[in-house]
C-alpha atoms as a PDB file:
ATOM      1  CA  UNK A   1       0.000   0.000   0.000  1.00  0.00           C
ATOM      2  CA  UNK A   2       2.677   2.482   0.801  1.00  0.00           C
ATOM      3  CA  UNK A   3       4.546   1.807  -2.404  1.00  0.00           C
ATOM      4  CA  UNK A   4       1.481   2.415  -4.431  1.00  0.00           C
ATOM      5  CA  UNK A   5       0.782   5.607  -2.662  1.00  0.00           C
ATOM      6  CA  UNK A   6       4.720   6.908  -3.389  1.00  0.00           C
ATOM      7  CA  UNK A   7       4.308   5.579  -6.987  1.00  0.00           C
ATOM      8  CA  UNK A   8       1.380   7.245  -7.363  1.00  0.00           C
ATOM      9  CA  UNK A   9       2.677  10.437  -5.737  1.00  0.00           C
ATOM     10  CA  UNK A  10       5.635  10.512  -8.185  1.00  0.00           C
ATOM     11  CA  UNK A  11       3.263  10.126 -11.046  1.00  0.00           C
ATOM     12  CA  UNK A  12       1.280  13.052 -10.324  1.00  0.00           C
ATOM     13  CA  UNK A  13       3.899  15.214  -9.593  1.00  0.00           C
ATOM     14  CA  UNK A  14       6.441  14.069 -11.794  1.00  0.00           C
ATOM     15  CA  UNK A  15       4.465  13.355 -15.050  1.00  0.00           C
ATOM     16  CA  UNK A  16       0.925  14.391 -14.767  1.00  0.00           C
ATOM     17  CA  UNK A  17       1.861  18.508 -13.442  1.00  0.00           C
ATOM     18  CA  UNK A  18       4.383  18.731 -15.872  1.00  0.00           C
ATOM     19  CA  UNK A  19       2.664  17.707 -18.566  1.00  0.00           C
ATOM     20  CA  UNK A  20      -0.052  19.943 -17.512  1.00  0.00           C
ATOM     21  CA  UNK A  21       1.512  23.068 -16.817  1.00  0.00           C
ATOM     22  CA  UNK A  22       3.697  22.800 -20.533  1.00  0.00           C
ATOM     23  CA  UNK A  23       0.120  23.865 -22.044  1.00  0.00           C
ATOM     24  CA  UNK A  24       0.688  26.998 -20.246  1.00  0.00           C
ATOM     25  CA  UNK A  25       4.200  28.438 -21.027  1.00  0.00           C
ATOM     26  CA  UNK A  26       3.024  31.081 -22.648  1.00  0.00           C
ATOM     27  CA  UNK A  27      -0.021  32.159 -21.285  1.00  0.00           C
ATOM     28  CA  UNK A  28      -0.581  35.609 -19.867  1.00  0.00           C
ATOM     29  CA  UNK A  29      -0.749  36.155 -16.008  1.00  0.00           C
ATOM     30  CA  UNK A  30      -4.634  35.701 -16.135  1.00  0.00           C
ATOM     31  CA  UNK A  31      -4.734  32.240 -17.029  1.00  0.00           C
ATOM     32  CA  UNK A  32      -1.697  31.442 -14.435  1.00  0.00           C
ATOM     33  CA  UNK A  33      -3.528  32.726 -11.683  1.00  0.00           C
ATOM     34  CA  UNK A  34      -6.194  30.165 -12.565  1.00  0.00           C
ATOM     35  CA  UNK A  35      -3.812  27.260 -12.802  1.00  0.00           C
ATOM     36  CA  UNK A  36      -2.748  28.527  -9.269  1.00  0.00           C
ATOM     37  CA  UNK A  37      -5.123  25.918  -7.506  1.00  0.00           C
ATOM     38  CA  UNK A  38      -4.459  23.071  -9.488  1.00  0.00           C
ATOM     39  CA  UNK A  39      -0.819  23.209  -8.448  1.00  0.00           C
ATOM     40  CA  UNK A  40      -2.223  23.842  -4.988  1.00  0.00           C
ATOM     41  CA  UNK A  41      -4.604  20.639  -5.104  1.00  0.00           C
ATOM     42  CA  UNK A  42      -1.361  18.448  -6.679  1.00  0.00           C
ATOM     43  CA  UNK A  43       0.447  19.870  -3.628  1.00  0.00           C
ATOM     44  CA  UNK A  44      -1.649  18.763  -1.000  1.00  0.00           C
ATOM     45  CA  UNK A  45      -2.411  14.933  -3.257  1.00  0.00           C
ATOM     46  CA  UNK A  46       1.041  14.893  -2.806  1.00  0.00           C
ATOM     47  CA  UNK A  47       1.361  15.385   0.737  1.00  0.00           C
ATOM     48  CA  UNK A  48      -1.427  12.777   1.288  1.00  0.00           C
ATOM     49  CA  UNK A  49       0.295   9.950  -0.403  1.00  0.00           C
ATOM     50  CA  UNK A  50       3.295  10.976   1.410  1.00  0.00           C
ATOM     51  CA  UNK A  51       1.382  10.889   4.841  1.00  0.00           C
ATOM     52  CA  UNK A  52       0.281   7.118   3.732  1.00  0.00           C
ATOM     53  CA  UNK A  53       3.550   5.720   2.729  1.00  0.00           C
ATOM     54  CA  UNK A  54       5.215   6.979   5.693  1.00  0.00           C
ATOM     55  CA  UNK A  55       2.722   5.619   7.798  1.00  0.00           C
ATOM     56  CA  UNK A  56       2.557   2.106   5.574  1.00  0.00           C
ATOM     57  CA  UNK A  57       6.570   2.240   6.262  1.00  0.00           C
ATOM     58  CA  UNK A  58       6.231   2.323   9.985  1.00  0.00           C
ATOM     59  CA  UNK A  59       3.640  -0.384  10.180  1.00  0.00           C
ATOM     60  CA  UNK A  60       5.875  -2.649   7.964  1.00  0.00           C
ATOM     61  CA  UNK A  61       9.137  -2.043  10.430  1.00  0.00           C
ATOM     62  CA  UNK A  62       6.200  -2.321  13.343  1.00  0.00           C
ATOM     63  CA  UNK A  63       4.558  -5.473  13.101  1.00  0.00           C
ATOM     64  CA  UNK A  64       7.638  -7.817  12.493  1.00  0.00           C
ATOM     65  CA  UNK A  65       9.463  -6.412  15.735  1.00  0.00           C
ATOM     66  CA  UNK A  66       5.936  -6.789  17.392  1.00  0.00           C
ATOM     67  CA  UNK A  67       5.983 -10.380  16.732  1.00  0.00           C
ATOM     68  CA  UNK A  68      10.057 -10.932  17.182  1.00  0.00           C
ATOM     69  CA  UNK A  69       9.438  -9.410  20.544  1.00  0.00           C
ATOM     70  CA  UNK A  70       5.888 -11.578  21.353  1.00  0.00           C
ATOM     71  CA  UNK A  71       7.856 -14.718  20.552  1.00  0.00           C
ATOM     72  CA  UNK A  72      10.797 -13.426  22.704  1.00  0.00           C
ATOM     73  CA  UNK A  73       8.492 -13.369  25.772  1.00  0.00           C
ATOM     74  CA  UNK A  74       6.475 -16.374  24.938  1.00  0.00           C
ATOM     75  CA  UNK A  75      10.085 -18.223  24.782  1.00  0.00           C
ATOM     76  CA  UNK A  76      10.820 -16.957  28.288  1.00  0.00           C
ATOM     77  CA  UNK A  77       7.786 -17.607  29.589  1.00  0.00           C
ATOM     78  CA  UNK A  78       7.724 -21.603  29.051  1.00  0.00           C
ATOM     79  CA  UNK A  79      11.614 -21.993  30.626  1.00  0.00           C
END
């Protein structure tokens, strides 16, 4: 899940913006201040997919060391 999230972050950040903003090289300050919140909403989609592939990254170094550490204890328990 958190691979998916960071491949689809670089995606839409690195293909899908640039792609998008290359119809607007030459367009006059009008139509840049429109394309303002598009880069805004890519911006925070980005952050978001960040947010879940951290937090998919810490689960997946969590949960083995949860389970290392359960076994530990079981181990000691029964000697």
């Amino acid at each position: 899940m958190g691979l998916f999230a960071a491949m689809l972050a670089a995606a839409v950040n690195g293909l899908a913006l640039p792609l998008f903003l290359n119809h607007y090289l030459d367009a006059p300050p009008e139509k840049l201040s429109a394309v303002k919140p598009v880069v805004n909403y890519n911006t925070a989609l980005n952050h978001a997919f960040d947010y879940v592939y951290t937090g998919a990254s810490c689960l997946a170094t969590l949960l083995p060391r949860l389970g290392i550490f359960r076994t530990i204890f079981w181990m000691k328990s029964r000697f």
